[in-house]
PDB file of N, CA and C in Angstrom:
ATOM      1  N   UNK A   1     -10.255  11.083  27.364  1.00  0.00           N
ATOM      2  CA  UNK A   1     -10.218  11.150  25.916  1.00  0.00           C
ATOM      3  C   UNK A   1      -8.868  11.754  25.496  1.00  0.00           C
ATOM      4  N   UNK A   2      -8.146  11.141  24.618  1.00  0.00           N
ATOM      5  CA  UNK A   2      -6.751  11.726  24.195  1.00  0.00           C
ATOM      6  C   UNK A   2      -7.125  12.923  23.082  1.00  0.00           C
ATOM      7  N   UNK A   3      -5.957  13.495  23.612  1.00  0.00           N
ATOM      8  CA  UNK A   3      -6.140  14.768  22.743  1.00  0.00           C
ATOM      9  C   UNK A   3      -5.946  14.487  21.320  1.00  0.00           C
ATOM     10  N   UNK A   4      -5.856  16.100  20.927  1.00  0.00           N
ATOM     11  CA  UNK A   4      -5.515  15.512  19.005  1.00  0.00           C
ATOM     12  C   UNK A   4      -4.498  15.208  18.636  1.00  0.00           C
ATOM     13  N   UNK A   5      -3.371  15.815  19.381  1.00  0.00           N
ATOM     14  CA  UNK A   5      -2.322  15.304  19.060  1.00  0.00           C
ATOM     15  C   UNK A   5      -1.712  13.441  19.504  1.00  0.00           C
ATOM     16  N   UNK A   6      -2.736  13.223  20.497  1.00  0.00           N
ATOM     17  CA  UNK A   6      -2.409  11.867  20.447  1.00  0.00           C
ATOM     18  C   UNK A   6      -3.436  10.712  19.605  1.00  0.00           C
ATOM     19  N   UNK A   7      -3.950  11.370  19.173  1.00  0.00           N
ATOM     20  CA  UNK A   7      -5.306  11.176  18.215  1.00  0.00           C
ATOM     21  C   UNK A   7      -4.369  10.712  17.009  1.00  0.00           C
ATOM     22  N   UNK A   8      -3.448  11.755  16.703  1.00  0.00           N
ATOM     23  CA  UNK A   8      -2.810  11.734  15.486  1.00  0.00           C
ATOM     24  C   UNK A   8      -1.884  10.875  15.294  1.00  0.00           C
ATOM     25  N   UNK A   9      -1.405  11.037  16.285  1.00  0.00           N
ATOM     26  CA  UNK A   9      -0.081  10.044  16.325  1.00  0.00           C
ATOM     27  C   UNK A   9      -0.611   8.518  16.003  1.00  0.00           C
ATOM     28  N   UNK A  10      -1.788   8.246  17.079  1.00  0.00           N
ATOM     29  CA  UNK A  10      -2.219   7.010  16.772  1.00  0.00           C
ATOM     30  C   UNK A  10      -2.676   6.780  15.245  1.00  0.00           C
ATOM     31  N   UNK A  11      -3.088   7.239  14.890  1.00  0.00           N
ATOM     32  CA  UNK A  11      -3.502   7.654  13.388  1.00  0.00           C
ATOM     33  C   UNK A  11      -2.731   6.775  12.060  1.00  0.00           C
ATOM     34  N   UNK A  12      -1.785   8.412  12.834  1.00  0.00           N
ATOM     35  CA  UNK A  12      -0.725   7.928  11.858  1.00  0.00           C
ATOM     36  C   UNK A  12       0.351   6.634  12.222  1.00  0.00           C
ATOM     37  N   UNK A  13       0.233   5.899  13.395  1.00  0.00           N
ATOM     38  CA  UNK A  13       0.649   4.648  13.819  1.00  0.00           C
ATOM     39  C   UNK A  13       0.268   3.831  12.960  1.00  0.00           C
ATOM     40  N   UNK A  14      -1.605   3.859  13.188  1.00  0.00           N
ATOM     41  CA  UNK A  14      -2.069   2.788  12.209  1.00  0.00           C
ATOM     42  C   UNK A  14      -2.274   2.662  11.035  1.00  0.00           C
ATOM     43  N   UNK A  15      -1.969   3.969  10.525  1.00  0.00           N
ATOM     44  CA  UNK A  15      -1.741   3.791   8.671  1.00  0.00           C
ATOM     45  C   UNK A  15      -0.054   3.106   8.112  1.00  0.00           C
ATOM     46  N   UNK A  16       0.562   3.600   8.992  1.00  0.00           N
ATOM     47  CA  UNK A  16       2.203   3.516   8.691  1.00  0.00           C
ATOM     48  C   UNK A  16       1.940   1.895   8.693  1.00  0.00           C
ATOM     49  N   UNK A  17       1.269   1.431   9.980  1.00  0.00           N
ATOM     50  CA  UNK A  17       0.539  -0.287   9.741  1.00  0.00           C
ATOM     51  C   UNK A  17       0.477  -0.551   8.186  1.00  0.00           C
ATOM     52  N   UNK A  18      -1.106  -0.296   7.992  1.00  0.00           N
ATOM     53  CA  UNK A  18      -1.582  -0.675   7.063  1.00  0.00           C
ATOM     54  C   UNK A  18      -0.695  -0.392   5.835  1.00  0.00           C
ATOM     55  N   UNK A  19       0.199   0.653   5.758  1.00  0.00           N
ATOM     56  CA  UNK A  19       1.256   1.113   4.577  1.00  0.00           C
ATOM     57  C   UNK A  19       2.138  -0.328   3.863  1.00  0.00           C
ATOM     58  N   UNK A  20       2.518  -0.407   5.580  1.00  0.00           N
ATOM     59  CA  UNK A  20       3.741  -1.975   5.422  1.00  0.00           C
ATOM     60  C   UNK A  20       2.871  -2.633   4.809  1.00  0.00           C
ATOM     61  N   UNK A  21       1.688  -3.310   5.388  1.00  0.00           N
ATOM     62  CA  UNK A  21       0.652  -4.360   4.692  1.00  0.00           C
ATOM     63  C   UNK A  21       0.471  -4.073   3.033  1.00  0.00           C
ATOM     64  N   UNK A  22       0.427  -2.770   2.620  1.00  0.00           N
ATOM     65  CA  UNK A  22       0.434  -2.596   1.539  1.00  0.00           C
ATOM     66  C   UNK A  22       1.353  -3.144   0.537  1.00  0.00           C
ATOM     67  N   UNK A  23       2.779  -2.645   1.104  1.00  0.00           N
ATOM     68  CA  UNK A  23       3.923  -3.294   0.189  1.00  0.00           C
ATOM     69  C   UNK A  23       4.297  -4.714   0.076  1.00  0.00           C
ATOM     70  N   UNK A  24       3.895  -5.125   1.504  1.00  0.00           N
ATOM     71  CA  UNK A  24       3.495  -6.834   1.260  1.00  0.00           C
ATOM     72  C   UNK A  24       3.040  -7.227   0.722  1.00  0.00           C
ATOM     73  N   UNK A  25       1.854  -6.724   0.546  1.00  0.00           N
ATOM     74  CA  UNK A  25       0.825  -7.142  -0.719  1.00  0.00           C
ATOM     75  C   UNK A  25       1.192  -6.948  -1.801  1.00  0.00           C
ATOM     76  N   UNK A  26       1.700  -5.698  -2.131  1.00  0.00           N
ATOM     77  CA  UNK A  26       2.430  -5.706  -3.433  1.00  0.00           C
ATOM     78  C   UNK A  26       3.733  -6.036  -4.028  1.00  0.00           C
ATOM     79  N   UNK A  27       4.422  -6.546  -2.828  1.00  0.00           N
ATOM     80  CA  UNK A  27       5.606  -7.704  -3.354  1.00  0.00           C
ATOM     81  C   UNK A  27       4.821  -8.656  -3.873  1.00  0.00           C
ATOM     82  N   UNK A  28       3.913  -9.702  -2.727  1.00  0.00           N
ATOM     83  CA  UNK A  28       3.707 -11.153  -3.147  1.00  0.00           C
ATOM     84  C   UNK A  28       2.714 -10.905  -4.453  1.00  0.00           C
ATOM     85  N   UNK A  29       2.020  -9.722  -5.055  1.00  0.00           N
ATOM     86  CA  UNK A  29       1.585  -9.817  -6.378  1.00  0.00           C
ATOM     87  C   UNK A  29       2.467  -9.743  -7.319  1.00  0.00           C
ATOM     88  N   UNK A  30       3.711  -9.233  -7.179  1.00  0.00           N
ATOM     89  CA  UNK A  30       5.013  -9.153  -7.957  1.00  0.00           C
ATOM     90  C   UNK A  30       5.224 -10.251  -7.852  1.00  0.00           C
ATOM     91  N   UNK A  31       5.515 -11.074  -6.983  1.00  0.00           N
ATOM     92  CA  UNK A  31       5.744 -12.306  -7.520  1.00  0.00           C
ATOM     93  C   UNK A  31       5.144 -13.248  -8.722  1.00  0.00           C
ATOM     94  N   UNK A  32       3.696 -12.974  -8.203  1.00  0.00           N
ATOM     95  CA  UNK A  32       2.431 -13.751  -9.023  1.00  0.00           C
ATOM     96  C   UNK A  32       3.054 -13.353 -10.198  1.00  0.00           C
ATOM     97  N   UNK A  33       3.293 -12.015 -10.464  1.00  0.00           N
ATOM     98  CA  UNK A  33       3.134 -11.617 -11.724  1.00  0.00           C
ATOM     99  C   UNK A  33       3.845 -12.311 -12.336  1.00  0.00           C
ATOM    100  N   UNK A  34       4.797 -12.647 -11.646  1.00  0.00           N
ATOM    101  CA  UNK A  34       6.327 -12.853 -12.757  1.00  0.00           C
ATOM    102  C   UNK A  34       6.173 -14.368 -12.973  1.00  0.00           C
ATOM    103  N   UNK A  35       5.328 -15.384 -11.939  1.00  0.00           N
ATOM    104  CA  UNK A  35       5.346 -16.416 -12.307  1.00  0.00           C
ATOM    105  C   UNK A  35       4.191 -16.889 -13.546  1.00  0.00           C
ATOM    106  N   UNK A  36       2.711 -16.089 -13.531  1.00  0.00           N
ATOM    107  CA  UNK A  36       2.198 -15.642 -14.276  1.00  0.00           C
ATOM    108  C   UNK A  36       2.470 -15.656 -15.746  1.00  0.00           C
ATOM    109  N   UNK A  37       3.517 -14.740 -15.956  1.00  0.00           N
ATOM    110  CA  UNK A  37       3.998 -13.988 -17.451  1.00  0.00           C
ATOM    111  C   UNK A  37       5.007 -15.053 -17.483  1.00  0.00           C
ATOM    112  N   UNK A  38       5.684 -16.037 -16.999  1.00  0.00           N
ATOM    113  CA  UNK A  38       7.101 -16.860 -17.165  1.00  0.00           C
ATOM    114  C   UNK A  38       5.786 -18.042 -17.741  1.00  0.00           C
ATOM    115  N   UNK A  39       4.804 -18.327 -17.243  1.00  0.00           N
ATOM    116  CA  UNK A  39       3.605 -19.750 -17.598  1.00  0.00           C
ATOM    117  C   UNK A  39       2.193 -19.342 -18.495  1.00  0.00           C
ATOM    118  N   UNK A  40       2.873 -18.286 -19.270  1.00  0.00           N
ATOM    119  CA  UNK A  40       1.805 -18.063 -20.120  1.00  0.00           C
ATOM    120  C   UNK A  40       0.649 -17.659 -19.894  1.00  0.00           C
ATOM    121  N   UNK A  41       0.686 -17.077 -18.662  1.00  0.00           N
ATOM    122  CA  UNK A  41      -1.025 -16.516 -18.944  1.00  0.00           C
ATOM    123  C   UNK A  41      -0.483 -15.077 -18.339  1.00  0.00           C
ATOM    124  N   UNK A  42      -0.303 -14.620 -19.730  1.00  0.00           N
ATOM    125  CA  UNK A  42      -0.260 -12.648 -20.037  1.00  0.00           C
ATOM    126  C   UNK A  42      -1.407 -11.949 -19.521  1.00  0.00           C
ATOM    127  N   UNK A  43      -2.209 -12.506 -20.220  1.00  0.00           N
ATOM    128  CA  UNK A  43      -3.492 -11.353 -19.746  1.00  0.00           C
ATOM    129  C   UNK A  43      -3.596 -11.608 -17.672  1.00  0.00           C
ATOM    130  N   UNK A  44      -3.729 -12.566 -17.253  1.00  0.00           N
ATOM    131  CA  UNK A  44      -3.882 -12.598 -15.995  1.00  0.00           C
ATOM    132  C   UNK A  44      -2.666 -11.645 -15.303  1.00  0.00           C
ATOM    133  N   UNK A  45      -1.305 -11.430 -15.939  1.00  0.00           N
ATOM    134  CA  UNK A  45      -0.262 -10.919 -15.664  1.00  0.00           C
ATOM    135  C   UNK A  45      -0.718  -9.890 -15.901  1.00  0.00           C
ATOM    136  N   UNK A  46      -0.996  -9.253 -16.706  1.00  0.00           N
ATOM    137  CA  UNK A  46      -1.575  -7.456 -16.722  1.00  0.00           C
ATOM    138  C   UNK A  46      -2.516  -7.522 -15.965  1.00  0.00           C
ATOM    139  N   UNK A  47      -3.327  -8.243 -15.401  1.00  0.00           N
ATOM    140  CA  UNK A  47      -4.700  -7.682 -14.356  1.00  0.00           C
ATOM    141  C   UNK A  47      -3.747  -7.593 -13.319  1.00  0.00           C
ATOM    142  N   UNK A  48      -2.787  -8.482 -13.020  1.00  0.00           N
ATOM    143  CA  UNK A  48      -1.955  -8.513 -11.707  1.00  0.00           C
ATOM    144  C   UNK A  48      -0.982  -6.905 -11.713  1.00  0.00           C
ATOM    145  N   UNK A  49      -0.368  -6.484 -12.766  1.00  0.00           N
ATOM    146  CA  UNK A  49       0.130  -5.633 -13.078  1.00  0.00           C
ATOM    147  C   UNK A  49      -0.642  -4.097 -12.636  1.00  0.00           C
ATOM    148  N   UNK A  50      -1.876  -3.930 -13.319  1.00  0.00           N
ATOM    149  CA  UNK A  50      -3.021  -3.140 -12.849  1.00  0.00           C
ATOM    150  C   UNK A  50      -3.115  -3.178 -11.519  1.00  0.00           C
ATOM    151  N   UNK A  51      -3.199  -4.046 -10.498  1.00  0.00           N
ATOM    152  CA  UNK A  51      -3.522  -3.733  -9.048  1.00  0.00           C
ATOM    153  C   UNK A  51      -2.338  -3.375  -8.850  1.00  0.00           C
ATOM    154  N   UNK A  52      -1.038  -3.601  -9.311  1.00  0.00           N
ATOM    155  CA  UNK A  52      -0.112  -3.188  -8.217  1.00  0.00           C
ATOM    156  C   UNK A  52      -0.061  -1.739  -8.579  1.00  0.00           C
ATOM    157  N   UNK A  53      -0.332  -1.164  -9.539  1.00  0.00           N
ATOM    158  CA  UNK A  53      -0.202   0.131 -10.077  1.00  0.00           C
ATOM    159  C   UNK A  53      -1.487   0.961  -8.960  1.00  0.00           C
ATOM    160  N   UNK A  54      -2.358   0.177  -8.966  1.00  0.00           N
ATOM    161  CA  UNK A  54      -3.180   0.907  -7.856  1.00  0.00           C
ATOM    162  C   UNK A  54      -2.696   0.852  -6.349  1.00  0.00           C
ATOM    163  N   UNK A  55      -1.795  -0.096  -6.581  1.00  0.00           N
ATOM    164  CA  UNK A  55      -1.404  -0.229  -5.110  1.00  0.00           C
ATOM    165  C   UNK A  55      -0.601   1.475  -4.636  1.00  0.00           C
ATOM    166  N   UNK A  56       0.202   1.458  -5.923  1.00  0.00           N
ATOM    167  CA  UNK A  56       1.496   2.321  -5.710  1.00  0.00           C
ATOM    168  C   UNK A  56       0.741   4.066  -5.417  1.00  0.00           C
ATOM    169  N   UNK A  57      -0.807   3.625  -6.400  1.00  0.00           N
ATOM    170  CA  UNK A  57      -1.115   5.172  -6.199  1.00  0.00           C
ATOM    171  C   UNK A  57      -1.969   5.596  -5.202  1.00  0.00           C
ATOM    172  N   UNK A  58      -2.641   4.329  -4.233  1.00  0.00           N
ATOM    173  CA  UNK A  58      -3.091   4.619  -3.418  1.00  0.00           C
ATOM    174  C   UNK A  58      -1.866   4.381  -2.058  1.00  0.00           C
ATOM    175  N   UNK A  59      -0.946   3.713  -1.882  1.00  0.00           N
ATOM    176  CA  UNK A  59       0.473   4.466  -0.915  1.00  0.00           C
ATOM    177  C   UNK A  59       0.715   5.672  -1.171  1.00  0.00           C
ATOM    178  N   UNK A  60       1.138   6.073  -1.976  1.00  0.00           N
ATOM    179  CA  UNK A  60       1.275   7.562  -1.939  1.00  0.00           C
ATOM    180  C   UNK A  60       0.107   8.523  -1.101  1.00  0.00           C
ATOM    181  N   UNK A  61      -0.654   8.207  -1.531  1.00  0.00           N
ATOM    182  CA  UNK A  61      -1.989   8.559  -0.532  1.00  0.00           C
ATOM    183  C   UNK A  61      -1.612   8.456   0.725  1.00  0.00           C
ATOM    184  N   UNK A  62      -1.749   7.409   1.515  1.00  0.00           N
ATOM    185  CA  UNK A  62      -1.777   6.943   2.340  1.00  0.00           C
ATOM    186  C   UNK A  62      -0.252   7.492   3.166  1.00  0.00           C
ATOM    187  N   UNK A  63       0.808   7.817   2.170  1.00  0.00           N
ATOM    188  CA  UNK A  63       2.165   8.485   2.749  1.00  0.00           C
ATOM    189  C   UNK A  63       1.458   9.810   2.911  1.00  0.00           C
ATOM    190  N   UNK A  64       0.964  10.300   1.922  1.00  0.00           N
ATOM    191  CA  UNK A  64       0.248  12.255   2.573  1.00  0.00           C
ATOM    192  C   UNK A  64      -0.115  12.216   3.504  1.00  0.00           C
ATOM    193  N   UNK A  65      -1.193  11.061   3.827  1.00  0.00           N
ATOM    194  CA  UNK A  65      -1.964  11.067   5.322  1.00  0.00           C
ATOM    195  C   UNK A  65      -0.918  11.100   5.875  1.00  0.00           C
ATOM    196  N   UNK A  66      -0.517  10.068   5.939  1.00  0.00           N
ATOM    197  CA  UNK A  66       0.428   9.876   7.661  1.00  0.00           C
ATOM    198  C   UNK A  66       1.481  11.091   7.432  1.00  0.00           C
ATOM    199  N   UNK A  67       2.187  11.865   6.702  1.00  0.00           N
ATOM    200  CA  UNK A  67       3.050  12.891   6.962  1.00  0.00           C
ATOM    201  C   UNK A  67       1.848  13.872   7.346  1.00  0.00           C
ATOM    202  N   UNK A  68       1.006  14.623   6.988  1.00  0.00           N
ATOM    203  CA  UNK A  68      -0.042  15.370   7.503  1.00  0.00           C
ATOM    204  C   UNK A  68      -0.457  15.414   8.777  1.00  0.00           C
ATOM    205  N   UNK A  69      -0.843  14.151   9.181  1.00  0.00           N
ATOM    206  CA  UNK A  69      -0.949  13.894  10.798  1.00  0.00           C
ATOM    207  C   UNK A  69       0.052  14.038  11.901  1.00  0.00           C
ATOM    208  N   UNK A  70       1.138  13.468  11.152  1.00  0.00           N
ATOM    209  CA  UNK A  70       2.789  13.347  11.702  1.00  0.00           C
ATOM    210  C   UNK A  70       2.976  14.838  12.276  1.00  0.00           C
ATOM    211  N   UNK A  71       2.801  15.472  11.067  1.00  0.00           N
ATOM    212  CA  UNK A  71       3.259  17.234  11.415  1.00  0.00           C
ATOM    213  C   UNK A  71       2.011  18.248  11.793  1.00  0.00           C
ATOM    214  N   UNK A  72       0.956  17.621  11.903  1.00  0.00           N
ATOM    215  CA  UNK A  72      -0.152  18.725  12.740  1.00  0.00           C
ATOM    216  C   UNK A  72      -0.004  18.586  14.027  1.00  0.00           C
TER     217      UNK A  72
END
């Protein structure tokens, strides 16, 4: 069984993962958005707008974790 410190590391391996996946995701909705709001459908452009805003505040999250783990 690995210890905690390699517990952590892995941890924080696989969030730093899922982090990247995050900003991927929230480029290619930046895109949507913009093609979205350029073809007239605004309101679908603010729902798109809304997730990326959740995107941004749940990374930040997800940056505490992995620095937390990083340095225990």
């Amino acid at each position: 069984m690995p210890d905690s410190s390699e517990a952590n590391i892995a941890a924080a391996d696989a969030l730093t993962l899922l982090l990247h996946n995050q900003h991927a995701i929230c480029a290619a909705i930046e895109e949507v958005t913009k093609w979205l709001s350029d073809n007239g459908a605004r309101s679908s452009a603010v729902n798109a707008e809304t997730a990326m805003e959740t995107l941004d505040i749940n990374a930040q999250g997800i940056t505490d974790a992995i620095l937390r783990l990083r340095h225990s």
